[in-house]
PDB file of N, CA and C in Angstrom:
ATOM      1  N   UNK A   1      40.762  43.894 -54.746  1.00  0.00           N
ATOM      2  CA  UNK A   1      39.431  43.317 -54.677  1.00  0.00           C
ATOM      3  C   UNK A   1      39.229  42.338 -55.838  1.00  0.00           C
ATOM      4  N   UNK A   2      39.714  42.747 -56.887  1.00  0.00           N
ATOM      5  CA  UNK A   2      39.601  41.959 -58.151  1.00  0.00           C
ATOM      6  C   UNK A   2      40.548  40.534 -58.186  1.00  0.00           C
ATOM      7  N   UNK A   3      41.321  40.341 -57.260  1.00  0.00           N
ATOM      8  CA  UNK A   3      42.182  39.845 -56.838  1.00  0.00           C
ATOM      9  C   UNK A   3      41.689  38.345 -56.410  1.00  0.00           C
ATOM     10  N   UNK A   4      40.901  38.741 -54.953  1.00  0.00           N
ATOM     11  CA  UNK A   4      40.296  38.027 -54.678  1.00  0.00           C
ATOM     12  C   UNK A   4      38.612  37.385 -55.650  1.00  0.00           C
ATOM     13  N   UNK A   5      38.057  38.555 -55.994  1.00  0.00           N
ATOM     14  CA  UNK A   5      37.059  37.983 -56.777  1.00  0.00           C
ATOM     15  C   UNK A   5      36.869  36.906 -57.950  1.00  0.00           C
ATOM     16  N   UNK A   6      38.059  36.113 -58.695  1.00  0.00           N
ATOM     17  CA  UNK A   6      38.366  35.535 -59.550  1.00  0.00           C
ATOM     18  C   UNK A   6      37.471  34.454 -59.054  1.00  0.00           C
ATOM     19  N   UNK A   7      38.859  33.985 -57.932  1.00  0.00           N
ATOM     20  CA  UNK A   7      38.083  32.503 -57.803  1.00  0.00           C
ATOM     21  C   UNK A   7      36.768  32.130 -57.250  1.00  0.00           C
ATOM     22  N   UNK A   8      36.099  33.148 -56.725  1.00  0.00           N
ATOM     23  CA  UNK A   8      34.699  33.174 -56.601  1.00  0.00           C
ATOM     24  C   UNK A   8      33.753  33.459 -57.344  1.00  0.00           C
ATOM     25  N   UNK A   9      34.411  33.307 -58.634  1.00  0.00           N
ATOM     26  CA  UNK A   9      33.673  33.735 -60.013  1.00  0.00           C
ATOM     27  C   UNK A   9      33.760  32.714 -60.311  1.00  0.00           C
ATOM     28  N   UNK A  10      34.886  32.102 -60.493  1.00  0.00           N
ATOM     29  CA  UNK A  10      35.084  30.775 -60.971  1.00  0.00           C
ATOM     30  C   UNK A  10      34.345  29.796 -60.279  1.00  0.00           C
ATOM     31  N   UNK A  11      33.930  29.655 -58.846  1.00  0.00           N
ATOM     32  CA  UNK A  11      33.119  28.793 -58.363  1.00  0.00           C
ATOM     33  C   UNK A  11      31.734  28.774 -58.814  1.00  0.00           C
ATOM     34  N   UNK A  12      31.186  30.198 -58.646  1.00  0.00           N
ATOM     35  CA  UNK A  12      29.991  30.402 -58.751  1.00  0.00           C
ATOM     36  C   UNK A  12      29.507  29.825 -60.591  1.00  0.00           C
ATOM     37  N   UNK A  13      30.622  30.045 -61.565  1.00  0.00           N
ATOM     38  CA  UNK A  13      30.326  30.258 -62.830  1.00  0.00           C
ATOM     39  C   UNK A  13      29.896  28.450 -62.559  1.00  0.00           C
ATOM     40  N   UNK A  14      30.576  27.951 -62.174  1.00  0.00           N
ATOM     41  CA  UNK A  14      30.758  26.739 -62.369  1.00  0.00           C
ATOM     42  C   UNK A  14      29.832  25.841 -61.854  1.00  0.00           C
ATOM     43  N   UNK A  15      29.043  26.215 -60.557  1.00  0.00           N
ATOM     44  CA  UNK A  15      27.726  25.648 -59.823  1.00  0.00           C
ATOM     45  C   UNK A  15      26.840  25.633 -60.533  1.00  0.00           C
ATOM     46  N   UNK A  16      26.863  26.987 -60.903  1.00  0.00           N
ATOM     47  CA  UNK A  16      25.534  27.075 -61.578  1.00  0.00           C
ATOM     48  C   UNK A  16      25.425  26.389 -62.457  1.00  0.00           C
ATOM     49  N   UNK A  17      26.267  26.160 -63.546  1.00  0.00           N
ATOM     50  CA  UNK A  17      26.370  25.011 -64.867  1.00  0.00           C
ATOM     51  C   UNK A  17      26.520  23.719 -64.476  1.00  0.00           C
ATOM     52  N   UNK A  18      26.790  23.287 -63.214  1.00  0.00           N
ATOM     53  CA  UNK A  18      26.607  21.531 -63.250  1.00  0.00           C
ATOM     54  C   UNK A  18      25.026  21.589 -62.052  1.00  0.00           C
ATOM     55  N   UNK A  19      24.837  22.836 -61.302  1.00  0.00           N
ATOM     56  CA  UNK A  19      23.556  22.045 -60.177  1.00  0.00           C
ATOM     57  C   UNK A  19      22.093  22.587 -61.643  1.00  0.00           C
ATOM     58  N   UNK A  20      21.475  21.386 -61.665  1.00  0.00           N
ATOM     59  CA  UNK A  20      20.060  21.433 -61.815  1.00  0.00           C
ATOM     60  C   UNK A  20      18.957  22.131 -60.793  1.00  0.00           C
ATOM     61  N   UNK A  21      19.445  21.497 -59.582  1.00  0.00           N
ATOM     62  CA  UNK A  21      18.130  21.333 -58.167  1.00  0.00           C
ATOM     63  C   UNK A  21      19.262  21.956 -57.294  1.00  0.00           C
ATOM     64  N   UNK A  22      17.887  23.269 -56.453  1.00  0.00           N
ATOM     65  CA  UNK A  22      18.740  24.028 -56.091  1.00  0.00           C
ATOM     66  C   UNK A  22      19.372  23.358 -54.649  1.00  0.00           C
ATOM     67  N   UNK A  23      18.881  22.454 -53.753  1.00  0.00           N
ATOM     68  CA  UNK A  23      19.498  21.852 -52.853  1.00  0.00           C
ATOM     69  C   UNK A  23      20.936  21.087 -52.993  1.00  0.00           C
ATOM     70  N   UNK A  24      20.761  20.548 -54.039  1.00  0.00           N
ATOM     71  CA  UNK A  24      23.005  20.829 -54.313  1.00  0.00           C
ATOM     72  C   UNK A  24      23.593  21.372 -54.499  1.00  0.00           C
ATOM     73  N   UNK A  25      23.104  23.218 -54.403  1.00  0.00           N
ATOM     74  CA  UNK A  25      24.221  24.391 -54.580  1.00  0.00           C
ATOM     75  C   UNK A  25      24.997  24.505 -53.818  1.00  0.00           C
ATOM     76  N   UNK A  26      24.914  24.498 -52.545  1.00  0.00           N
ATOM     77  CA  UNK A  26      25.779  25.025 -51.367  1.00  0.00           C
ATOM     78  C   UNK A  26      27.082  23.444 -51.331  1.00  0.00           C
ATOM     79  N   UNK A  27      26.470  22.566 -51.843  1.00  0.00           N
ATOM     80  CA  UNK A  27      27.238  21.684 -51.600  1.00  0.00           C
ATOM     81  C   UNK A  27      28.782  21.831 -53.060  1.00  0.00           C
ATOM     82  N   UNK A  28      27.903  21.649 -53.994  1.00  0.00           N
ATOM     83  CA  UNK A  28      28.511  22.164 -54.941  1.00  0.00           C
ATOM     84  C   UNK A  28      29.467  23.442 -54.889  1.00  0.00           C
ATOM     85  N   UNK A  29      29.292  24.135 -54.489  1.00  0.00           N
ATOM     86  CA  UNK A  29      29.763  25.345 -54.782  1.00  0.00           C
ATOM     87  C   UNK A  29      30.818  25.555 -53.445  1.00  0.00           C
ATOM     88  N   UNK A  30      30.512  24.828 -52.310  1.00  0.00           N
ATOM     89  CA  UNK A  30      31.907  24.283 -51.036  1.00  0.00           C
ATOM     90  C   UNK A  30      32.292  23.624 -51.971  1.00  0.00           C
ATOM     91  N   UNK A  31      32.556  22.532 -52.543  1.00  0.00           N
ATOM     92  CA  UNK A  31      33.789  21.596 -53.143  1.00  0.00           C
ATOM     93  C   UNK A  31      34.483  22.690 -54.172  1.00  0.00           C
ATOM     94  N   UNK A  32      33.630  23.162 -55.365  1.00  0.00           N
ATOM     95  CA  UNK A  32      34.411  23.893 -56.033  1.00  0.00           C
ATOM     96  C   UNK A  32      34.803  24.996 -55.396  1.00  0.00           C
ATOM     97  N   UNK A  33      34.593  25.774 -54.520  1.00  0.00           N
ATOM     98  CA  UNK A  33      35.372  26.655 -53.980  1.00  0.00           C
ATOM     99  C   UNK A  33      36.311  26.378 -53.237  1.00  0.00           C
ATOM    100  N   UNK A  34      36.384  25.506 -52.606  1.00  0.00           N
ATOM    101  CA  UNK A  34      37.867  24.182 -51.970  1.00  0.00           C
ATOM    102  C   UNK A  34      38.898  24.373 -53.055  1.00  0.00           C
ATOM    103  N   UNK A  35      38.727  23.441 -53.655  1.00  0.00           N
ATOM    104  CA  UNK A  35      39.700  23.492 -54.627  1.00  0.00           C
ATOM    105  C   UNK A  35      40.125  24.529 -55.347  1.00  0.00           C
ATOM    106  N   UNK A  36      39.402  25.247 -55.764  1.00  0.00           N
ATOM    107  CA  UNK A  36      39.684  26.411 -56.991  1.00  0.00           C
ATOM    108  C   UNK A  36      40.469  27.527 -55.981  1.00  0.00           C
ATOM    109  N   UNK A  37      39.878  27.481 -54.964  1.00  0.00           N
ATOM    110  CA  UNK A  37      40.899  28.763 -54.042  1.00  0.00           C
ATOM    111  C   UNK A  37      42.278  27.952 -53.932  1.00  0.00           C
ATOM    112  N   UNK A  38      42.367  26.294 -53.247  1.00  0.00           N
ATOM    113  CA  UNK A  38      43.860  25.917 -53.416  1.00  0.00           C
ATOM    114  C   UNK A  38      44.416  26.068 -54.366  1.00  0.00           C
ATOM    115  N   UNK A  39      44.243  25.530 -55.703  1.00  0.00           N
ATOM    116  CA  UNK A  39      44.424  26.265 -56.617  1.00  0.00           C
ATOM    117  C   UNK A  39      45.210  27.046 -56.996  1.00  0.00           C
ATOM    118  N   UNK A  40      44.456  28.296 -56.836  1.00  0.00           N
ATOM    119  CA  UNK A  40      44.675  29.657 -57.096  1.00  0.00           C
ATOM    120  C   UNK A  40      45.382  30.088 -56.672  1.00  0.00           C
ATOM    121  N   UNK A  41      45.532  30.064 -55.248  1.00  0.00           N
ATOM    122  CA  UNK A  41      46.747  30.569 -54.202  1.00  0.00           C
ATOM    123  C   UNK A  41      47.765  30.086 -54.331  1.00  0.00           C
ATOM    124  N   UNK A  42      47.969  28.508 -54.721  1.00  0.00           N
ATOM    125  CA  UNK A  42      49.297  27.817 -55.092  1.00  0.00           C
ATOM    126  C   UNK A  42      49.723  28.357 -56.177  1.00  0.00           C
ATOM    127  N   UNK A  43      49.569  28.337 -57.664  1.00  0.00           N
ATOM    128  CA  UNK A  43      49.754  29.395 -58.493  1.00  0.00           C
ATOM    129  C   UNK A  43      50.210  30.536 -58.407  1.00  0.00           C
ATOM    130  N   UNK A  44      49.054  31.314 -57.659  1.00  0.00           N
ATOM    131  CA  UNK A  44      49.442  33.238 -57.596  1.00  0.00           C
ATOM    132  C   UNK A  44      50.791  32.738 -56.496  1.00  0.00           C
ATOM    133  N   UNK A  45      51.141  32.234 -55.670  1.00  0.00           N
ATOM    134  CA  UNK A  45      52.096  31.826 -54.732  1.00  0.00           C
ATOM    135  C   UNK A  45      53.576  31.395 -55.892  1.00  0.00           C
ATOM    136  N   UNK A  46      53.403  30.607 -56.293  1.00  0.00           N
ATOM    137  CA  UNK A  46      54.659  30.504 -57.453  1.00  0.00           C
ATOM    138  C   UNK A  46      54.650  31.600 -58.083  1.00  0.00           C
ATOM    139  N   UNK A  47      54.109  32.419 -58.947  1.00  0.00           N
ATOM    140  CA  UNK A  47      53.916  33.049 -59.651  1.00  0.00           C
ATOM    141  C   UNK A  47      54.434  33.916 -59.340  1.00  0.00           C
ATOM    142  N   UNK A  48      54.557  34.799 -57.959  1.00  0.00           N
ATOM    143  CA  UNK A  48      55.135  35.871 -56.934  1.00  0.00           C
ATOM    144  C   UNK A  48      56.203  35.591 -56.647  1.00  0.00           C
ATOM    145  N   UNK A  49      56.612  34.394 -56.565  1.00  0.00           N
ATOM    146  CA  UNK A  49      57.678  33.990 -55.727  1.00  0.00           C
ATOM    147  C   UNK A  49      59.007  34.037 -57.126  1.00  0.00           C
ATOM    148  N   UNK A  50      58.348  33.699 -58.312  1.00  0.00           N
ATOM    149  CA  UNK A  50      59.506  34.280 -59.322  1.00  0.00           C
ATOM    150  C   UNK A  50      59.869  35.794 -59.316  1.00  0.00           C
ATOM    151  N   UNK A  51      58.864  36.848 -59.221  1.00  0.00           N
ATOM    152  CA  UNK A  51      59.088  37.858 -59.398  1.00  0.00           C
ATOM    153  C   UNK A  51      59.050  39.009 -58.258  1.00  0.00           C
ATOM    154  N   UNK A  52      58.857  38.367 -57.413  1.00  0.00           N
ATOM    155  CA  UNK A  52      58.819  39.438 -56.027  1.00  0.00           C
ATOM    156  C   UNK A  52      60.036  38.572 -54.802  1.00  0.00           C
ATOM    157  N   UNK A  53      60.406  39.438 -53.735  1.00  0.00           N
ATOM    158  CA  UNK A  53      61.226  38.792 -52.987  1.00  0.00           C
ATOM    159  C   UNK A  53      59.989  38.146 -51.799  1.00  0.00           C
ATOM    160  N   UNK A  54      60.783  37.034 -51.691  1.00  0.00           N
ATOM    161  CA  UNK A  54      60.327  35.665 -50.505  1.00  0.00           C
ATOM    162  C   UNK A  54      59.404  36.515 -49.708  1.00  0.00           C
ATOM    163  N   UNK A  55      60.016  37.363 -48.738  1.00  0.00           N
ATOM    164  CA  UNK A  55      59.295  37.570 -47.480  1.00  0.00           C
ATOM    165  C   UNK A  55      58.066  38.469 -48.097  1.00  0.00           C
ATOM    166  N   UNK A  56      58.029  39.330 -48.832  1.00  0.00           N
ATOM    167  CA  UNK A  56      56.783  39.967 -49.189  1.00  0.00           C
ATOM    168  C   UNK A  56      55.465  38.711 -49.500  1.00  0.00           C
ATOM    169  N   UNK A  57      55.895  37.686 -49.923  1.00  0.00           N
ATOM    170  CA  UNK A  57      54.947  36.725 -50.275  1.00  0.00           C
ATOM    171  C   UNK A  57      54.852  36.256 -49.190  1.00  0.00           C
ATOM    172  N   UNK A  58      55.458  36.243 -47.891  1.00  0.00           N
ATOM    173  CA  UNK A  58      54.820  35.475 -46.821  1.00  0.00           C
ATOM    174  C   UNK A  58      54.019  36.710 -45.731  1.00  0.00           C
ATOM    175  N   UNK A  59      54.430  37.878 -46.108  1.00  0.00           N
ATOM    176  CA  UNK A  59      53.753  38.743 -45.271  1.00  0.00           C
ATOM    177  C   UNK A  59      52.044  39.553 -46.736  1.00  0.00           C
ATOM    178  N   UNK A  60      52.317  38.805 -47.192  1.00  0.00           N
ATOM    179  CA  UNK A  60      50.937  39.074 -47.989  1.00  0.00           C
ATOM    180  C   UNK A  60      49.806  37.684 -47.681  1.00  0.00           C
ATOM    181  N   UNK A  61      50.442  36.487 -47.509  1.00  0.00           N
ATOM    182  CA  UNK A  61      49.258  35.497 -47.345  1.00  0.00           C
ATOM    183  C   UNK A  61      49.233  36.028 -45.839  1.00  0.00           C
ATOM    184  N   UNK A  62      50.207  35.879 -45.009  1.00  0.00           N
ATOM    185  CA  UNK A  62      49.596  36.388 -43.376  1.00  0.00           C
ATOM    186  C   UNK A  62      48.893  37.405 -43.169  1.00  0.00           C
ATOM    187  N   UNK A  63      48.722  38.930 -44.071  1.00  0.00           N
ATOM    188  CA  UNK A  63      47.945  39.660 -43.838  1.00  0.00           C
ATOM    189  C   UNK A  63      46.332  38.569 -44.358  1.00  0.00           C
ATOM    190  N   UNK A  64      46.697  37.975 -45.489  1.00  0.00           N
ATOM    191  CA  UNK A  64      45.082  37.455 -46.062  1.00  0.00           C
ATOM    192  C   UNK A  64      44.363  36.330 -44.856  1.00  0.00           C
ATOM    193  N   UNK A  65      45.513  35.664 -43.871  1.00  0.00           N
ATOM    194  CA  UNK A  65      45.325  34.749 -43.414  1.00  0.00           C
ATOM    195  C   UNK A  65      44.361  36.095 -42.106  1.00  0.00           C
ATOM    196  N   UNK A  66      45.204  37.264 -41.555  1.00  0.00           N
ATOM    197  CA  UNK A  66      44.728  37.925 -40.839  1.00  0.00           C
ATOM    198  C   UNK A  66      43.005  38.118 -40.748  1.00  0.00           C
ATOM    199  N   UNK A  67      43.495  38.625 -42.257  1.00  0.00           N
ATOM    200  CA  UNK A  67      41.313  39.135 -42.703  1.00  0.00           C
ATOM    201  C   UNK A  67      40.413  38.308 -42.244  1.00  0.00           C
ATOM    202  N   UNK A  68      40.668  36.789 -42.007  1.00  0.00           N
ATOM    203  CA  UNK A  68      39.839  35.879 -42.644  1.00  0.00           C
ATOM    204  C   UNK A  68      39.006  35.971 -41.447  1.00  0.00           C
ATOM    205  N   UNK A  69      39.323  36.282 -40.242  1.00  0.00           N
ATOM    206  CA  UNK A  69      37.999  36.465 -38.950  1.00  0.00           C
ATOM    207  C   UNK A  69      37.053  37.783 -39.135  1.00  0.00           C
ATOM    208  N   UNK A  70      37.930  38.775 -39.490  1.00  0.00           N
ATOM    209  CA  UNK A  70      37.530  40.155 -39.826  1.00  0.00           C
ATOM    210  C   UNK A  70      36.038  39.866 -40.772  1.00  0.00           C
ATOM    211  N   UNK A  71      36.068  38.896 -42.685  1.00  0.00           N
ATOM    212  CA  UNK A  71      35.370  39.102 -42.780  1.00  0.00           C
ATOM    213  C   UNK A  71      34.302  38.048 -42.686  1.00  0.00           C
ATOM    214  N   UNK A  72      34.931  36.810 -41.721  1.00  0.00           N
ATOM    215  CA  UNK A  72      33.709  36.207 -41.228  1.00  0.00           C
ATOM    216  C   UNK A  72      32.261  36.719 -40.703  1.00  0.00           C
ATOM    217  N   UNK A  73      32.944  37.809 -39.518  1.00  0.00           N
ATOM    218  CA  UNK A  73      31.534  38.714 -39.434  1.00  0.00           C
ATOM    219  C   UNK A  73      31.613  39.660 -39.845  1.00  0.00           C
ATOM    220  N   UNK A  74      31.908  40.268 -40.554  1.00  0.00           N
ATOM    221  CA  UNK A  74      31.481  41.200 -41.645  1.00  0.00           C
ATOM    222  C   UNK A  74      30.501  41.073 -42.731  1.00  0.00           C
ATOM    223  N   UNK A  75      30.454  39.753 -42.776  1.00  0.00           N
ATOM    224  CA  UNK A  75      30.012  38.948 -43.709  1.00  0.00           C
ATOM    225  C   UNK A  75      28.432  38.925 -43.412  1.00  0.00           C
ATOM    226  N   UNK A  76      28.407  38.134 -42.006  1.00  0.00           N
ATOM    227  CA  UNK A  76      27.027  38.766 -41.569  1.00  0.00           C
ATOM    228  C   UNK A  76      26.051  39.406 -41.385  1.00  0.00           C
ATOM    229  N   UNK A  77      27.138  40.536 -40.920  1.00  0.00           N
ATOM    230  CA  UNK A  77      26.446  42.115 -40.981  1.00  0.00           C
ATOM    231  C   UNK A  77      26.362  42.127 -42.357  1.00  0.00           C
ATOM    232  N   UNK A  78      26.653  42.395 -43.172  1.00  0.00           N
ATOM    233  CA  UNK A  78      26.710  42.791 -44.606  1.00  0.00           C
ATOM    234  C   UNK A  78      25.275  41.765 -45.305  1.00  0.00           C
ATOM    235  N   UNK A  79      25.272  40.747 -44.776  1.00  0.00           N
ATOM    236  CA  UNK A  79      24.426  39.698 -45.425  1.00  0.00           C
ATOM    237  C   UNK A  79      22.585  40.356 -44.899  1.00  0.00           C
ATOM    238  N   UNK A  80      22.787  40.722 -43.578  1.00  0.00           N
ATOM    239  CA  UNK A  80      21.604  41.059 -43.183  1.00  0.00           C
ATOM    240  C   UNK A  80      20.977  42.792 -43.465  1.00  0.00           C
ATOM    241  N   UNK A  81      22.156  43.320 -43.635  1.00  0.00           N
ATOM    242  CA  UNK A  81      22.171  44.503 -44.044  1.00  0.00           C
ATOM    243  C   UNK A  81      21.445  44.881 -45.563  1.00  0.00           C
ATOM    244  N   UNK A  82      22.447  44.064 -46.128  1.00  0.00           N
ATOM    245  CA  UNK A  82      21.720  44.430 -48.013  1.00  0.00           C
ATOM    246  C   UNK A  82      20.809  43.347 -47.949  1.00  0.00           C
ATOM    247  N   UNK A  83      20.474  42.441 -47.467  1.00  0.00           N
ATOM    248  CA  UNK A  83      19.065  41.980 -47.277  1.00  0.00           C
ATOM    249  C   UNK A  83      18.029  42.767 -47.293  1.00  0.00           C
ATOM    250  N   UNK A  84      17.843  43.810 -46.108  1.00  0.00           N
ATOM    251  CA  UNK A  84      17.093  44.735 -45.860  1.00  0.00           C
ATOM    252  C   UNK A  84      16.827  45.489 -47.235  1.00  0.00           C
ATOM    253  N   UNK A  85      17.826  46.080 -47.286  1.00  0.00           N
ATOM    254  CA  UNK A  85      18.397  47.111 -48.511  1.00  0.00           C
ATOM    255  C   UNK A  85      18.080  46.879 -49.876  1.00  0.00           C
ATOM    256  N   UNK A  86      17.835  45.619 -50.045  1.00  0.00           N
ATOM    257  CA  UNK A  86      17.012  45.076 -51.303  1.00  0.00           C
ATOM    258  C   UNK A  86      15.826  44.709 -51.388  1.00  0.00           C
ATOM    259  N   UNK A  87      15.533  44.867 -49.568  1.00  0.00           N
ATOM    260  CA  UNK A  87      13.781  44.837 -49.843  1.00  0.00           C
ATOM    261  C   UNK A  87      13.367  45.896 -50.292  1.00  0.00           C
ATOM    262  N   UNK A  88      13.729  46.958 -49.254  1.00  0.00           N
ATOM    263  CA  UNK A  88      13.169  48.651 -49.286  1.00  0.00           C
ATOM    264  C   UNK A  88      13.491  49.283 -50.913  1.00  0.00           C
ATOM    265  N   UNK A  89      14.236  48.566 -51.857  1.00  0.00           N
ATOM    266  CA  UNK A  89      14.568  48.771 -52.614  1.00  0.00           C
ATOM    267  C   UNK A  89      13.799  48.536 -53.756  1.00  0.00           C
ATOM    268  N   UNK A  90      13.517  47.396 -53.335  1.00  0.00           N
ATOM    269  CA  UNK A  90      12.255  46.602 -54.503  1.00  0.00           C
ATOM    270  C   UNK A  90      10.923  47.603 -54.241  1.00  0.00           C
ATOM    271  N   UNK A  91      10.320  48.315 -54.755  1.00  0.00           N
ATOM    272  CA  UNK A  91       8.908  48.968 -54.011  1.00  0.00           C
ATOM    273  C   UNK A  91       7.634  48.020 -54.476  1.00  0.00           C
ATOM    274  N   UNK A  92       7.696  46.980 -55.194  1.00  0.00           N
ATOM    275  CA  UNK A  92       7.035  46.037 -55.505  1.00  0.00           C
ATOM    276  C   UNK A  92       7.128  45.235 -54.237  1.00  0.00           C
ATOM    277  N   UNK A  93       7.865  44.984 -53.924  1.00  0.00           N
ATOM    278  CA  UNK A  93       8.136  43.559 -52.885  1.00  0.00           C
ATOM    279  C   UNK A  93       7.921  44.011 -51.615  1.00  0.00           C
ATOM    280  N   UNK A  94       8.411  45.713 -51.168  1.00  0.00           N
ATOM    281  CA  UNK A  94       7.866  46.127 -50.149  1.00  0.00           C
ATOM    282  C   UNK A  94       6.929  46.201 -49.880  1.00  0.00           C
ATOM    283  N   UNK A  95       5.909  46.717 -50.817  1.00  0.00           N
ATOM    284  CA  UNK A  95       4.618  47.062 -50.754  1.00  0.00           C
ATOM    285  C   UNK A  95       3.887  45.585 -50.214  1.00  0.00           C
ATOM    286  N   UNK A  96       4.049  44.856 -51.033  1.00  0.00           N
ATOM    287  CA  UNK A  96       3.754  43.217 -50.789  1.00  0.00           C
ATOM    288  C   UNK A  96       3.966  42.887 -49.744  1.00  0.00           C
ATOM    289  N   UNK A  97       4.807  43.365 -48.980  1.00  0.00           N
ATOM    290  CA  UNK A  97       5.382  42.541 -47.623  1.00  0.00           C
ATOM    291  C   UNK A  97       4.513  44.050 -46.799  1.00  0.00           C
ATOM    292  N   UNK A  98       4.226  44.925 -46.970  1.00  0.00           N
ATOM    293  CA  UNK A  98       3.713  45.392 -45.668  1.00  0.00           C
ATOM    294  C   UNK A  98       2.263  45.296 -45.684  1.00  0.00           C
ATOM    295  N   UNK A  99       1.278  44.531 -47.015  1.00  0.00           N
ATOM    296  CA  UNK A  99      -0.181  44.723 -47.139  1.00  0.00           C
ATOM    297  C   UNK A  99       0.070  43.099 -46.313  1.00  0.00           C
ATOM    298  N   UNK A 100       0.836  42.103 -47.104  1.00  0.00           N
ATOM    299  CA  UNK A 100       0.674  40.734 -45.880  1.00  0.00           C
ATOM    300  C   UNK A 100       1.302  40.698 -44.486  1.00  0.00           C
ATOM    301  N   UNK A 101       1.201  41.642 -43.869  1.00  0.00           N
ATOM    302  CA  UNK A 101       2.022  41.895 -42.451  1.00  0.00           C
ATOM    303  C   UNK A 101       0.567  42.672 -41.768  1.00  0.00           C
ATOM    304  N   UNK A 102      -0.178  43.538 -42.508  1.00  0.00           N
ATOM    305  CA  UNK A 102      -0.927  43.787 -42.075  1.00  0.00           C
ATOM    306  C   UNK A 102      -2.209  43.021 -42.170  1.00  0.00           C
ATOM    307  N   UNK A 103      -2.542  42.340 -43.189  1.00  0.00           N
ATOM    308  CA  UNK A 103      -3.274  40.761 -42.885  1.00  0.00           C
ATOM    309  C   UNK A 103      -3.055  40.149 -41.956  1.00  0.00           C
ATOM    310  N   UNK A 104      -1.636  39.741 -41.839  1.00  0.00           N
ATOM    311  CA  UNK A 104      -1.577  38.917 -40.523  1.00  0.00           C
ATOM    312  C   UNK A 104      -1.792  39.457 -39.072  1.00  0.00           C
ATOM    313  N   UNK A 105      -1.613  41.171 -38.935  1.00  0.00           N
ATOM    314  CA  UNK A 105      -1.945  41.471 -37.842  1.00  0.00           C
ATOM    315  C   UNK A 105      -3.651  42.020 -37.748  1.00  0.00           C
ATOM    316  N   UNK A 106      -4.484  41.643 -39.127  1.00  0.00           N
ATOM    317  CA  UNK A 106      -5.842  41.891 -38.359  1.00  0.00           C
ATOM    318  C   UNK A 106      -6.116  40.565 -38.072  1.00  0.00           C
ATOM    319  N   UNK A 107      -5.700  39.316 -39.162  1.00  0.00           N
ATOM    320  CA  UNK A 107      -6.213  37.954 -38.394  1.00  0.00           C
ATOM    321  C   UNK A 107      -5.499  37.656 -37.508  1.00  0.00           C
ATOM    322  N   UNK A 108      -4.622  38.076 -36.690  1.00  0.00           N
ATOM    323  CA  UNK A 108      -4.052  38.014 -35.273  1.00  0.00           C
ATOM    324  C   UNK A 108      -5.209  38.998 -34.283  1.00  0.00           C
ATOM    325  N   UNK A 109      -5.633  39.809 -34.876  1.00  0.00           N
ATOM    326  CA  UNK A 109      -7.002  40.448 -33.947  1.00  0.00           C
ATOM    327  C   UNK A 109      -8.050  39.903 -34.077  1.00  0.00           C
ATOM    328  N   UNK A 110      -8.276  39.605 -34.648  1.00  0.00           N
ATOM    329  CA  UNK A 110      -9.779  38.474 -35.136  1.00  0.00           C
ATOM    330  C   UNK A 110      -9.697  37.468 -34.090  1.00  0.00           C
ATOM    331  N   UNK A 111      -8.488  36.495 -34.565  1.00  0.00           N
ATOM    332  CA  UNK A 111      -8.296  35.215 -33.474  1.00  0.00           C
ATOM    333  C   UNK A 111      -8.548  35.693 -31.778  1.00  0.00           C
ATOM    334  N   UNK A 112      -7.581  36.490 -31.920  1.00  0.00           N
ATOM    335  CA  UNK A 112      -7.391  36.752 -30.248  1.00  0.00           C
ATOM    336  C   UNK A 112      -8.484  37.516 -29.671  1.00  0.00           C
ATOM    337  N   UNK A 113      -9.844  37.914 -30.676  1.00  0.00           N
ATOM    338  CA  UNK A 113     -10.880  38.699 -30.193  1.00  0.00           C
ATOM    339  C   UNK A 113     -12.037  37.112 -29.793  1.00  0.00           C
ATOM    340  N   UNK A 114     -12.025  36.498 -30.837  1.00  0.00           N
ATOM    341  CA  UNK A 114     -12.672  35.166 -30.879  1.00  0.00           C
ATOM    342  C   UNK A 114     -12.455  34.070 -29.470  1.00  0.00           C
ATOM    343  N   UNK A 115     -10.679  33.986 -29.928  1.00  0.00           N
ATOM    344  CA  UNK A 115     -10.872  33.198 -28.442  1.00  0.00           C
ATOM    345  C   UNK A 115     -10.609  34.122 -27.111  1.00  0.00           C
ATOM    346  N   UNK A 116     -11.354  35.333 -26.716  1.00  0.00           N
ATOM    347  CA  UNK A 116     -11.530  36.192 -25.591  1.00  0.00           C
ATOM    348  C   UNK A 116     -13.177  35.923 -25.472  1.00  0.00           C
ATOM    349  N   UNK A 117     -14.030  35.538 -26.711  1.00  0.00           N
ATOM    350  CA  UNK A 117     -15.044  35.665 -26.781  1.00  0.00           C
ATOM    351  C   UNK A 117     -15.284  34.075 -25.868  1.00  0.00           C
ATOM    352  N   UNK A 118     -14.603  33.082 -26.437  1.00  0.00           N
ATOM    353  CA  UNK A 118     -15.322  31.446 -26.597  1.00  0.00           C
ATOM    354  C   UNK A 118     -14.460  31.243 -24.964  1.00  0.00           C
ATOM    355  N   UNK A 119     -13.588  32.073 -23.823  1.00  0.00           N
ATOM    356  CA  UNK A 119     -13.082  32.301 -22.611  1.00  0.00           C
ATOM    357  C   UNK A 119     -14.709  32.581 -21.504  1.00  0.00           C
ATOM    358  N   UNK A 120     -15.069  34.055 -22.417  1.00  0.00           N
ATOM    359  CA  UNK A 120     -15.966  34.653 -21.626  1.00  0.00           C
ATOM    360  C   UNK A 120     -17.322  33.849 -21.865  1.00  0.00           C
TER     361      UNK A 120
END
């Protein structure tokens, strides 16, 4: 795990210190993660290839090449998941989100009592 987490440390460390405005993060942080993963893999790829035999290094990027649909949606689920999980978590932010949910559903009764009224 630590493995992989480098170079996504390295991207992230690195966005954050050149974007000001947050609408050039995602852009920022695709280019440096482009590169810094080629990179990385070219490296850890030499690097193996002195000290481990050939085929283990080609059946280790094909397993990584394998994952890569696996945690496309995983990714998802996981994204919408601890989403949740950090609301219910916050009891500040929950609380907040269920007193304006219930605002919106009495002025959703208000409206829809009003225009039943300005019908009849």
């Amino acid at each position: 795990k630590f493995f992989f987490f480098i170079p996504f440390w390295c991207s992230k460390f690195l966005t954050h210190k050149v974007t000001k405005e947050i609408e050039f993060y995602a852009s920022f942080f695709l280019g440096f993660s482009t590169f810094i993963f080629l990179f990385y893999y070219l490296i850890v790829f030499f690097i193996l290839n002195i000290f481990v035999n050939q085929w283990i290094i080609y059946i280790f990027f094909a397993c990584t090449l394998a994952c890569v649909p696996f945690m496309y949606f995983y990714r998802k689920y996981r994204e919408e998941t601890l989403s949740l999980l950090k609301i219910f978590n916050n009891k500040t932010f929950a609380l907040h989100l269920s007193k304006e949910r219930e605002k919106i559903f009495k002025l959703y009764e208000y409206l829809s009592q009003k225009y039943k009224e300005t019908i009849h």
